[in-house]
PDB file of N, CA and C in Angstrom:
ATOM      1  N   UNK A   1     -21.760 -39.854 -93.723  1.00  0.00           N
ATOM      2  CA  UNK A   1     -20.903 -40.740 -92.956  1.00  0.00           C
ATOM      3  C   UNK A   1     -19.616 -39.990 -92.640  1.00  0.00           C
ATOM      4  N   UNK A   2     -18.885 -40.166 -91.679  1.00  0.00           N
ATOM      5  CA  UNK A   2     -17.800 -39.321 -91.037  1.00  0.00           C
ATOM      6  C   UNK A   2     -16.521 -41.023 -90.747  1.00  0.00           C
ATOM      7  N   UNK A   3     -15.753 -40.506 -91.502  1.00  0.00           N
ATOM      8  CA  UNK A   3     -14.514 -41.100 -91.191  1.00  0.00           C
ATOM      9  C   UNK A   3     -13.843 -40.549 -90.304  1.00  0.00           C
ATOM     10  N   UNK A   4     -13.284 -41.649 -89.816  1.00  0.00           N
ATOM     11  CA  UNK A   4     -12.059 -41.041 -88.120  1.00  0.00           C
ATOM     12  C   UNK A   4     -10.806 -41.964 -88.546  1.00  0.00           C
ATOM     13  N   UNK A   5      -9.220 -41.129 -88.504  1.00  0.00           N
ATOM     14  CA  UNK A   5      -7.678 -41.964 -89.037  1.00  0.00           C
ATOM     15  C   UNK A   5      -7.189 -41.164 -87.943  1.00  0.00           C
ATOM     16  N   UNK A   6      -6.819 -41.802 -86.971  1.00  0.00           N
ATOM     17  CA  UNK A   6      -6.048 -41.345 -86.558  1.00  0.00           C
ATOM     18  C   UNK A   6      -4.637 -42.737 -86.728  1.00  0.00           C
ATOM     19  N   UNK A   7      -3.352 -41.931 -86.735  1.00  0.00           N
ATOM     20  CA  UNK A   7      -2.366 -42.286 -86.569  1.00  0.00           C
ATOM     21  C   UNK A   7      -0.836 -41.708 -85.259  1.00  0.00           C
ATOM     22  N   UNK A   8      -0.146 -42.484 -85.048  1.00  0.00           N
ATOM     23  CA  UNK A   8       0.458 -42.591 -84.373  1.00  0.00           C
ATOM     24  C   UNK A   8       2.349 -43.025 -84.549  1.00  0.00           C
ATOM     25  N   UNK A   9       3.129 -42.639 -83.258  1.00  0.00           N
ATOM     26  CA  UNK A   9       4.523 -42.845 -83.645  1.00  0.00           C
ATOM     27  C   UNK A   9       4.869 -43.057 -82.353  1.00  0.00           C
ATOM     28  N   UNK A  10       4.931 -44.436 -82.051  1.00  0.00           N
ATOM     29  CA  UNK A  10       4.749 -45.350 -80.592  1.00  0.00           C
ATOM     30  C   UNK A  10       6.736 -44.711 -80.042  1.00  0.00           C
ATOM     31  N   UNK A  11       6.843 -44.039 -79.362  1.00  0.00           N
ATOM     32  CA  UNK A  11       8.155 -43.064 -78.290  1.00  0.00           C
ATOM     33  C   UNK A  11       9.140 -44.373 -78.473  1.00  0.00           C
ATOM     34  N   UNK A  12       8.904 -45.515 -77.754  1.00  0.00           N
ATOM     35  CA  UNK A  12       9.758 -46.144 -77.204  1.00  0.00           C
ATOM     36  C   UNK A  12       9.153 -47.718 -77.476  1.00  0.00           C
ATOM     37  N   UNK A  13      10.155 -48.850 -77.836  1.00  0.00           N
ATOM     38  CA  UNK A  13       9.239 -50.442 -78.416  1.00  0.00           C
ATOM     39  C   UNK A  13       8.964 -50.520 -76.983  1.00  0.00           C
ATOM     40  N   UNK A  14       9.731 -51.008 -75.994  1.00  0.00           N
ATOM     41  CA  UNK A  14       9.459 -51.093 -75.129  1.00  0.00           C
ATOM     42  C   UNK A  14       7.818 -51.015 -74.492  1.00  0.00           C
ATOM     43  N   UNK A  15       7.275 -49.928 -75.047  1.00  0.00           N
ATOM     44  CA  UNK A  15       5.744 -49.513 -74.645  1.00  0.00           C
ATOM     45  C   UNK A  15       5.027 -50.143 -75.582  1.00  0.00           C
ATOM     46  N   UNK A  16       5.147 -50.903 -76.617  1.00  0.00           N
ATOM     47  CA  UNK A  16       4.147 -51.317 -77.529  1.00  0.00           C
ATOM     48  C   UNK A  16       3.452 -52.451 -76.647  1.00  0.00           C
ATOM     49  N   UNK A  17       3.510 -53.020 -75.973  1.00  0.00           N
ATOM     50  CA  UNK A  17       2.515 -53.833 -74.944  1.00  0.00           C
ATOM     51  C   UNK A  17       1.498 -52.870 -74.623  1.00  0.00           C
ATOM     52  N   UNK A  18       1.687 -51.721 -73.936  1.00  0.00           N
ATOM     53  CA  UNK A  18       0.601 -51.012 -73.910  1.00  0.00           C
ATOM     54  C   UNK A  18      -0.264 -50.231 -74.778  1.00  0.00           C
ATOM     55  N   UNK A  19       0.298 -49.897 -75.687  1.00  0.00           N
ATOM     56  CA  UNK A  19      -0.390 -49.781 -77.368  1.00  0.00           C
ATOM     57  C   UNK A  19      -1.037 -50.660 -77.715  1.00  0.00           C
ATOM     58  N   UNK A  20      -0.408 -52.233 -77.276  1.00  0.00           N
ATOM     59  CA  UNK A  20      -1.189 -52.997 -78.544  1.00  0.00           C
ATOM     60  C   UNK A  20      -2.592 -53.254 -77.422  1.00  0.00           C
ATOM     61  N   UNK A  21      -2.458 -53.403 -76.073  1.00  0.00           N
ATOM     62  CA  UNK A  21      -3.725 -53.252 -75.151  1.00  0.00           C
ATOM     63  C   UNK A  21      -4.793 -51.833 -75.355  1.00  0.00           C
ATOM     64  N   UNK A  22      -4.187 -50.831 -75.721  1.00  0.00           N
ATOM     65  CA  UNK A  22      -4.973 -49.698 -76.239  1.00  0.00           C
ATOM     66  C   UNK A  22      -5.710 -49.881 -77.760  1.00  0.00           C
ATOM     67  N   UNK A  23      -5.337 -50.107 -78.800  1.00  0.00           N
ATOM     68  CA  UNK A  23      -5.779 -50.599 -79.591  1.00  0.00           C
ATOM     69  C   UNK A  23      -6.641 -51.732 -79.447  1.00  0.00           C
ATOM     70  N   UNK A  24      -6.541 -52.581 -78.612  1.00  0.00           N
ATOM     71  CA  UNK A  24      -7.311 -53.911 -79.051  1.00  0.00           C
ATOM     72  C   UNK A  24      -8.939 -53.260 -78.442  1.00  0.00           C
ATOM     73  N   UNK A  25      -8.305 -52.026 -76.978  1.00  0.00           N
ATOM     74  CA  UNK A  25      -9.700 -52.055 -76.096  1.00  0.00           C
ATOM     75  C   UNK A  25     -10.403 -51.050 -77.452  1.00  0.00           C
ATOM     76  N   UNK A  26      -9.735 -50.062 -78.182  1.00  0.00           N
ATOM     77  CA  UNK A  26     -10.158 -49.225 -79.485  1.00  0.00           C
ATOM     78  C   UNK A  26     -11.104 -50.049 -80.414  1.00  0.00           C
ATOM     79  N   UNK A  27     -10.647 -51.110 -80.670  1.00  0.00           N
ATOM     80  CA  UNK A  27     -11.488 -51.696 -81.624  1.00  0.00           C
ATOM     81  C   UNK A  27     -12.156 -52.795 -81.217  1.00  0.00           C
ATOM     82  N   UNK A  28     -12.196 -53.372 -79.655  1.00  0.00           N
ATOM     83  CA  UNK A  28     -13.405 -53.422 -79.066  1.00  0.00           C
ATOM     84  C   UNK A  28     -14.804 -53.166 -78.703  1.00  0.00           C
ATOM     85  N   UNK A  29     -14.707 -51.885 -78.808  1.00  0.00           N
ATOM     86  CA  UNK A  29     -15.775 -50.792 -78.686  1.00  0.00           C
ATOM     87  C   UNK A  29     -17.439 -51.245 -79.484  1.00  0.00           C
ATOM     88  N   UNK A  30     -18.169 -50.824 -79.263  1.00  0.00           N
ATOM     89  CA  UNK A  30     -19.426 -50.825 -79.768  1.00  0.00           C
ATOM     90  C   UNK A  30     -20.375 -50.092 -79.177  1.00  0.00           C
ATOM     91  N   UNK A  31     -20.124 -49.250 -79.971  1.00  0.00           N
ATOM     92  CA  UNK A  31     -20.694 -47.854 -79.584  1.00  0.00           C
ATOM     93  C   UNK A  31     -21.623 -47.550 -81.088  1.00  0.00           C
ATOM     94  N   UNK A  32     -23.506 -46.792 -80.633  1.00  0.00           N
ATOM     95  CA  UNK A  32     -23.812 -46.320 -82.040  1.00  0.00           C
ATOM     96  C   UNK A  32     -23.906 -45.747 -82.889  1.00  0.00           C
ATOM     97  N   UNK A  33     -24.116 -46.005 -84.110  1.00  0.00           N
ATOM     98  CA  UNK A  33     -23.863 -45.369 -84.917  1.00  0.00           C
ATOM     99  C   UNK A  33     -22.707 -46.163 -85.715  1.00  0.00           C
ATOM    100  N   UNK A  34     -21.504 -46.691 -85.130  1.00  0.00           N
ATOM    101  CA  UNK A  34     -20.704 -47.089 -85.567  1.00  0.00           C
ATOM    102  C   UNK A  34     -20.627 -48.074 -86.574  1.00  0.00           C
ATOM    103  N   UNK A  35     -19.852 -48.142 -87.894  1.00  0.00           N
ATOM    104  CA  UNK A  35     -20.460 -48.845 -88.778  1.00  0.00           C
ATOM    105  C   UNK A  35     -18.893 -49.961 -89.106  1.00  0.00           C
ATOM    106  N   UNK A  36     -18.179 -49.325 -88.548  1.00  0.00           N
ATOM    107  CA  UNK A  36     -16.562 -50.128 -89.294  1.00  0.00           C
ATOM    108  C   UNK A  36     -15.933 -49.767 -87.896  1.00  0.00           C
ATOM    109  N   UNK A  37     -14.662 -50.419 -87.723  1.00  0.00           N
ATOM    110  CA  UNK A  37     -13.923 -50.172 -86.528  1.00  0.00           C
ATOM    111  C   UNK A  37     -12.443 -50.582 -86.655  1.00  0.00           C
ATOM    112  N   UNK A  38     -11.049 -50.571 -87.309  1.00  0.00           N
ATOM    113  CA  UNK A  38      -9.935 -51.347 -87.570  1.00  0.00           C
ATOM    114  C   UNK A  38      -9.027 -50.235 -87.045  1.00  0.00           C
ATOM    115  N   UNK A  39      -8.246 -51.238 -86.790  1.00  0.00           N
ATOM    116  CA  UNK A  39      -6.795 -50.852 -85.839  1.00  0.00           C
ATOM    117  C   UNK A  39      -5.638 -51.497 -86.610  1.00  0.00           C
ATOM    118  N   UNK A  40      -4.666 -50.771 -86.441  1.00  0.00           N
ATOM    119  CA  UNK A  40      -3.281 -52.012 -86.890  1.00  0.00           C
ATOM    120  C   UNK A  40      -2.402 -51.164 -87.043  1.00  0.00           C
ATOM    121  N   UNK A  41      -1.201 -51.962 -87.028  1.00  0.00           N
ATOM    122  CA  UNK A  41       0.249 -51.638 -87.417  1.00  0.00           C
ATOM    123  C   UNK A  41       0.962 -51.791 -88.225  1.00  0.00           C
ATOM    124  N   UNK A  42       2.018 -50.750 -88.552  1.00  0.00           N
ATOM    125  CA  UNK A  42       2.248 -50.288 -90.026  1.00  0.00           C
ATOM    126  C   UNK A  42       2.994 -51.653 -90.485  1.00  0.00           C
ATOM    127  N   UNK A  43       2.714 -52.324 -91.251  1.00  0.00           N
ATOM    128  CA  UNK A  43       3.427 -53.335 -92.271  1.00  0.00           C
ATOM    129  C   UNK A  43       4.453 -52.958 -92.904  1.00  0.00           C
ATOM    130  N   UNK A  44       4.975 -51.738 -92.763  1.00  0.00           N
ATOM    131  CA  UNK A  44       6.753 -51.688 -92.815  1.00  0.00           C
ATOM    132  C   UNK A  44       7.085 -51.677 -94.937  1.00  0.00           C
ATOM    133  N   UNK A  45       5.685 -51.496 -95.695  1.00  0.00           N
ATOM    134  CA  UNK A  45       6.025 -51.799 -96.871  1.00  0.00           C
ATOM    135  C   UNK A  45       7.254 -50.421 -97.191  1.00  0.00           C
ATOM    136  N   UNK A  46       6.528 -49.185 -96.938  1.00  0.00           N
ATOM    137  CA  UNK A  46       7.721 -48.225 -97.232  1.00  0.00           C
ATOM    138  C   UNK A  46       8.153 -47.774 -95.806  1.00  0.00           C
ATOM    139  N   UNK A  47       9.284 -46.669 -96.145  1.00  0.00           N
ATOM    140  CA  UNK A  47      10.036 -46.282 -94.789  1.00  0.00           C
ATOM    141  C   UNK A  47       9.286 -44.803 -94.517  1.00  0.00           C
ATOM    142  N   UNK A  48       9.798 -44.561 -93.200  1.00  0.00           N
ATOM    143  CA  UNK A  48       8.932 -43.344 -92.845  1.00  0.00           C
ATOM    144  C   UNK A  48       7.258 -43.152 -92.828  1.00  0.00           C
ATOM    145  N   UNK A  49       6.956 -44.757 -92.297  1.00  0.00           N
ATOM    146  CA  UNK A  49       5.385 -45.142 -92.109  1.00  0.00           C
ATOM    147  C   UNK A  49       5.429 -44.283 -90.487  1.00  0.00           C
ATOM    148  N   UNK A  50       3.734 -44.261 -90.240  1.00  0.00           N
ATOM    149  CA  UNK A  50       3.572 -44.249 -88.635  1.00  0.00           C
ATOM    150  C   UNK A  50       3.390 -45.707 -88.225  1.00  0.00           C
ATOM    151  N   UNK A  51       3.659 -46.076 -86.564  1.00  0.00           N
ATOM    152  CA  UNK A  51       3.867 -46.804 -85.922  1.00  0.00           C
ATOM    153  C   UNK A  51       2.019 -47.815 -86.560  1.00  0.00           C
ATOM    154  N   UNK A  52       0.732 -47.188 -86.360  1.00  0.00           N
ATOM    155  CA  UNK A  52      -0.444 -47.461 -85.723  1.00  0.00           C
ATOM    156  C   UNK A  52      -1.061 -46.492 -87.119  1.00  0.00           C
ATOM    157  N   UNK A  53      -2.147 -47.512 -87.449  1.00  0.00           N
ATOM    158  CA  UNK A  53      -3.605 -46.474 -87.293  1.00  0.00           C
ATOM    159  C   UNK A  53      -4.871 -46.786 -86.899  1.00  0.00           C
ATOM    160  N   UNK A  54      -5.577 -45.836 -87.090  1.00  0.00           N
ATOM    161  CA  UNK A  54      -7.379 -46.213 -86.344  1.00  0.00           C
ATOM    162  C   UNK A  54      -7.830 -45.730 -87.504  1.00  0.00           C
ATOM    163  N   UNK A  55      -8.852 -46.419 -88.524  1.00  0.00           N
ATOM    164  CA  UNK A  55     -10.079 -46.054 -88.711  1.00  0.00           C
ATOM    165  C   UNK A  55     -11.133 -46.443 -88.099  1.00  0.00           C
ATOM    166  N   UNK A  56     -11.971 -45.385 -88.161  1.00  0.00           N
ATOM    167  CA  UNK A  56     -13.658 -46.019 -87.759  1.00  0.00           C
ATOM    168  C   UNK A  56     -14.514 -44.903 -88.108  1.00  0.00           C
ATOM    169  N   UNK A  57     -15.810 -45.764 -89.325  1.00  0.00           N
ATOM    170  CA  UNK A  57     -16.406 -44.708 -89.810  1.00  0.00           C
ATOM    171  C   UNK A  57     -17.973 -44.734 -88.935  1.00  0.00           C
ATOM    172  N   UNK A  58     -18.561 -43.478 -88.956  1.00  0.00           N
ATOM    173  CA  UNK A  58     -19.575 -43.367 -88.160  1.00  0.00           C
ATOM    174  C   UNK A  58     -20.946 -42.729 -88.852  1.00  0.00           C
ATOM    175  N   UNK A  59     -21.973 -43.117 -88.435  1.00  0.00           N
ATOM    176  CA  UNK A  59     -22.848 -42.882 -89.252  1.00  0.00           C
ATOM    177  C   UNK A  59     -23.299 -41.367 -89.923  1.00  0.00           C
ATOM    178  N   UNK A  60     -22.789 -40.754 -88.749  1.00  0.00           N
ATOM    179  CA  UNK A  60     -23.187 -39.004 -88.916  1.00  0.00           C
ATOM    180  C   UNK A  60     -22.284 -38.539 -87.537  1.00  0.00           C
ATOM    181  N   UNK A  61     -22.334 -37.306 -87.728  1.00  0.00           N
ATOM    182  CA  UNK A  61     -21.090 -36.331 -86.937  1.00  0.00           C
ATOM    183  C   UNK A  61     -21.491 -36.650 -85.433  1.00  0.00           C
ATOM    184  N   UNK A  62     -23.168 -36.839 -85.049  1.00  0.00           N
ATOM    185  CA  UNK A  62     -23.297 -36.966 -83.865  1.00  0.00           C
ATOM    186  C   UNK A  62     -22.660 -38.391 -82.904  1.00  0.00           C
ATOM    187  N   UNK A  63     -22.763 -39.047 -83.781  1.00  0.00           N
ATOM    188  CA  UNK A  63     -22.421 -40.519 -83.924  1.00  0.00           C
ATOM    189  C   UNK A  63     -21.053 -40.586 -83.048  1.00  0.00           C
ATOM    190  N   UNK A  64     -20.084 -39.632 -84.138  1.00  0.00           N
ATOM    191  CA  UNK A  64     -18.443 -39.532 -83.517  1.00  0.00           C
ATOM    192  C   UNK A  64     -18.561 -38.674 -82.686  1.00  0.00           C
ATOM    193  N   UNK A  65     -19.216 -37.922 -82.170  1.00  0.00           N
ATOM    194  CA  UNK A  65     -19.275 -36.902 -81.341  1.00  0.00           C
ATOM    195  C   UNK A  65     -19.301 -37.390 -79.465  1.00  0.00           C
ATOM    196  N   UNK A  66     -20.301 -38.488 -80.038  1.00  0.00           N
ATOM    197  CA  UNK A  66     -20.798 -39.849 -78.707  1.00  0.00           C
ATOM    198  C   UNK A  66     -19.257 -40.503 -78.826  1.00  0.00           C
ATOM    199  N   UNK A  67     -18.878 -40.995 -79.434  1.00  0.00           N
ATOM    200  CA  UNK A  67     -17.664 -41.556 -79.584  1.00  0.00           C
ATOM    201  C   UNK A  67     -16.615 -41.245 -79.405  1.00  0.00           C
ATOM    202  N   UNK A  68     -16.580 -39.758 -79.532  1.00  0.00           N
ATOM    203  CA  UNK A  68     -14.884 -38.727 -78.915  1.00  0.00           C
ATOM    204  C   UNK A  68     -15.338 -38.615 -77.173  1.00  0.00           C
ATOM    205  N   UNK A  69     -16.247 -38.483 -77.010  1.00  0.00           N
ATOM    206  CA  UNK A  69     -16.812 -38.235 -75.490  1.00  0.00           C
ATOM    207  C   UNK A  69     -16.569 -39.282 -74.514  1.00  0.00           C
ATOM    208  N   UNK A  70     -16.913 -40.389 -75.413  1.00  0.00           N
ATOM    209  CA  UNK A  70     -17.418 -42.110 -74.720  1.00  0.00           C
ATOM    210  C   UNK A  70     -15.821 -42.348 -73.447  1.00  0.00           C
ATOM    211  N   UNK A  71     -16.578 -42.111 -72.163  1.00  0.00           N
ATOM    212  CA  UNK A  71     -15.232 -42.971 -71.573  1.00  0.00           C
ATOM    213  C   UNK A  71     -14.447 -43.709 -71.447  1.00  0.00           C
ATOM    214  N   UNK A  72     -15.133 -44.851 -72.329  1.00  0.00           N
ATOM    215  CA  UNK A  72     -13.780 -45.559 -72.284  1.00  0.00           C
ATOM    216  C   UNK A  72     -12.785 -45.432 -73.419  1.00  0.00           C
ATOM    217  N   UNK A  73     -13.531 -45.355 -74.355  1.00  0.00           N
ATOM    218  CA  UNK A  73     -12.835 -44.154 -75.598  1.00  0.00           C
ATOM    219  C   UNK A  73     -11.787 -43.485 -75.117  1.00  0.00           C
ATOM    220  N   UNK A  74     -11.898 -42.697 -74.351  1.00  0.00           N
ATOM    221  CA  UNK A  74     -10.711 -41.668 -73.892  1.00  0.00           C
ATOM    222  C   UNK A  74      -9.701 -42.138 -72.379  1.00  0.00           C
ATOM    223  N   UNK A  75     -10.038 -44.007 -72.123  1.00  0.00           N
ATOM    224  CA  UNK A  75      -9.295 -44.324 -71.305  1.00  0.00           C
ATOM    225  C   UNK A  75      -7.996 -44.807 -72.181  1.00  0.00           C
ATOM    226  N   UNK A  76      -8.533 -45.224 -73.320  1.00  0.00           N
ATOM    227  CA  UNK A  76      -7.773 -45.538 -74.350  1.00  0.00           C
ATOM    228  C   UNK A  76      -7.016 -45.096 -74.783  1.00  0.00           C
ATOM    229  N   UNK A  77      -7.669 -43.731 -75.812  1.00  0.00           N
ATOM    230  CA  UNK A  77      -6.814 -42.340 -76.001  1.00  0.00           C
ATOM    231  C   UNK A  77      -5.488 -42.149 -75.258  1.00  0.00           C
ATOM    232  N   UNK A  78      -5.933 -42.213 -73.904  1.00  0.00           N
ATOM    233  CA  UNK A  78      -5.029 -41.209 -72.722  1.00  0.00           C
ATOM    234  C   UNK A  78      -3.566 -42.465 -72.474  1.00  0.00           C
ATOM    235  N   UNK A  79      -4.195 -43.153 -72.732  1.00  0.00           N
ATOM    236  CA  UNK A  79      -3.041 -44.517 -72.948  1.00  0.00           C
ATOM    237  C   UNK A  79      -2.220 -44.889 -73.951  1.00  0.00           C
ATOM    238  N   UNK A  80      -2.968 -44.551 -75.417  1.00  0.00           N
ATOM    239  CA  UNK A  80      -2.183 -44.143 -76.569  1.00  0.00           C
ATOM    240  C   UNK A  80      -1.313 -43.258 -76.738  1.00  0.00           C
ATOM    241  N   UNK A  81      -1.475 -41.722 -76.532  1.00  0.00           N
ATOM    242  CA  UNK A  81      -0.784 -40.603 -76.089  1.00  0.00           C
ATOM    243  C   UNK A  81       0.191 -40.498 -75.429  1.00  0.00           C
ATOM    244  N   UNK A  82      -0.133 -41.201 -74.399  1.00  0.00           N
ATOM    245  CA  UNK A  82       1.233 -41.378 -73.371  1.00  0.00           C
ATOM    246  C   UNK A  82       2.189 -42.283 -73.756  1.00  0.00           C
ATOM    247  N   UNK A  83       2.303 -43.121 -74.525  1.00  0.00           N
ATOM    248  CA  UNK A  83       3.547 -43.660 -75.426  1.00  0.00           C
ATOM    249  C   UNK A  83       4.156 -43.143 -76.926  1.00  0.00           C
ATOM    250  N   UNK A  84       3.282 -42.312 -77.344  1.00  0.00           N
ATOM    251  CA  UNK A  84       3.398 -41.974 -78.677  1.00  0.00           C
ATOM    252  C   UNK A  84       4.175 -40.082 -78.396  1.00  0.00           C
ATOM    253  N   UNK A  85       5.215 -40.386 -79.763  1.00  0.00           N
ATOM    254  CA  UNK A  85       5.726 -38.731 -79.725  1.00  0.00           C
ATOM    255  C   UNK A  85       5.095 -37.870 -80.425  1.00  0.00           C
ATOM    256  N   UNK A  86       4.051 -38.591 -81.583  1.00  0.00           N
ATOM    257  CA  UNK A  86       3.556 -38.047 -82.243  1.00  0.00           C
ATOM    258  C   UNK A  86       2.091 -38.363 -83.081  1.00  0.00           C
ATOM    259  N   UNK A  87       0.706 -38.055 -82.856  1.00  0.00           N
ATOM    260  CA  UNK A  87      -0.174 -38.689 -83.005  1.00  0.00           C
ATOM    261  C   UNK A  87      -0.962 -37.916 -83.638  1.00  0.00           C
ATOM    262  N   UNK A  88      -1.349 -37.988 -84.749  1.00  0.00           N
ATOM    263  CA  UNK A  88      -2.598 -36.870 -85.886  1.00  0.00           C
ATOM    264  C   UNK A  88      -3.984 -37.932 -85.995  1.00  0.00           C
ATOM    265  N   UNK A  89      -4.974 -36.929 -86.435  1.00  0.00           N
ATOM    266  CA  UNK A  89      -6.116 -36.901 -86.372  1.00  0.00           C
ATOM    267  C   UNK A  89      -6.586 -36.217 -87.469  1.00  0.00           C
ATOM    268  N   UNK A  90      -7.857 -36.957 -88.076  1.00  0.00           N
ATOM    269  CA  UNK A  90      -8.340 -36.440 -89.476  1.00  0.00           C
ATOM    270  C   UNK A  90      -9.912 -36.703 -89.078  1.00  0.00           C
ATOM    271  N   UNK A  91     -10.708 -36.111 -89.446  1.00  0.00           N
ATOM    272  CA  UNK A  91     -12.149 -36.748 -89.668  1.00  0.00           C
ATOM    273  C   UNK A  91     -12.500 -36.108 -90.780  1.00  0.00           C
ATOM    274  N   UNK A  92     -13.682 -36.673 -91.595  1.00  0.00           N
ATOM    275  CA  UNK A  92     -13.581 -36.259 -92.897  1.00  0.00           C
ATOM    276  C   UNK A  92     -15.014 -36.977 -93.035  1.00  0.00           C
ATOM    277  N   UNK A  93     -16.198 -36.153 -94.182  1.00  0.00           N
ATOM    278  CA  UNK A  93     -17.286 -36.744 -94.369  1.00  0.00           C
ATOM    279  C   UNK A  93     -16.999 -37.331 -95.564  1.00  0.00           C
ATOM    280  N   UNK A  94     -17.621 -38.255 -96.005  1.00  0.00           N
ATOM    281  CA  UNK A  94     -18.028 -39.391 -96.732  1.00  0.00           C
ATOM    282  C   UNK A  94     -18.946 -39.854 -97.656  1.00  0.00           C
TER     283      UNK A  94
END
């Protein structure tokens, strides 16, 4: 199984309307292989959180592979990015 975290550090509040529309279409998705899918924003417990994160775990590498590719996947992406100053990425097997 292959875990996917990505996180994020939304530029400006102002743009979180379009974040929170990027996220919702993120964990919309149903795509296969896919076994989990959560989105959300940082609950503020400590300081120096990121804005956002994404998990979503996938059944095997090919799985996320369909899933980094998937277009609307990356209409998303390209919409996340463009508000954020700063956005990391982890995948990791399981």
């Amino acid at each position: 199984m292959i875990r996917n975290v990505v996180m994020g550090r939304l530029r400006h509040e102002a743009d979180r309307m379009q974040l929170e529309t990027a996220l919702a279409g993120i964990a919309a998705l149903k795509l296969p292989g896919l076994l989990s899918n959560h989105t959300g924003f940082d609950a503020g417990l400590r300081g120096g959180g990121w804005t956002f994160a994404i998990t979503n775990d996938w059944q095997d590498a090919e799985s996320y592979r369909v899933y980094d590719l998937d277009p609307e996947h990356n209409v998303y992406r390209r919409s996340i990015v463009e508000v954020c100053d700063d956005v990391a990425r982890v995948q990791f097997e399981l």
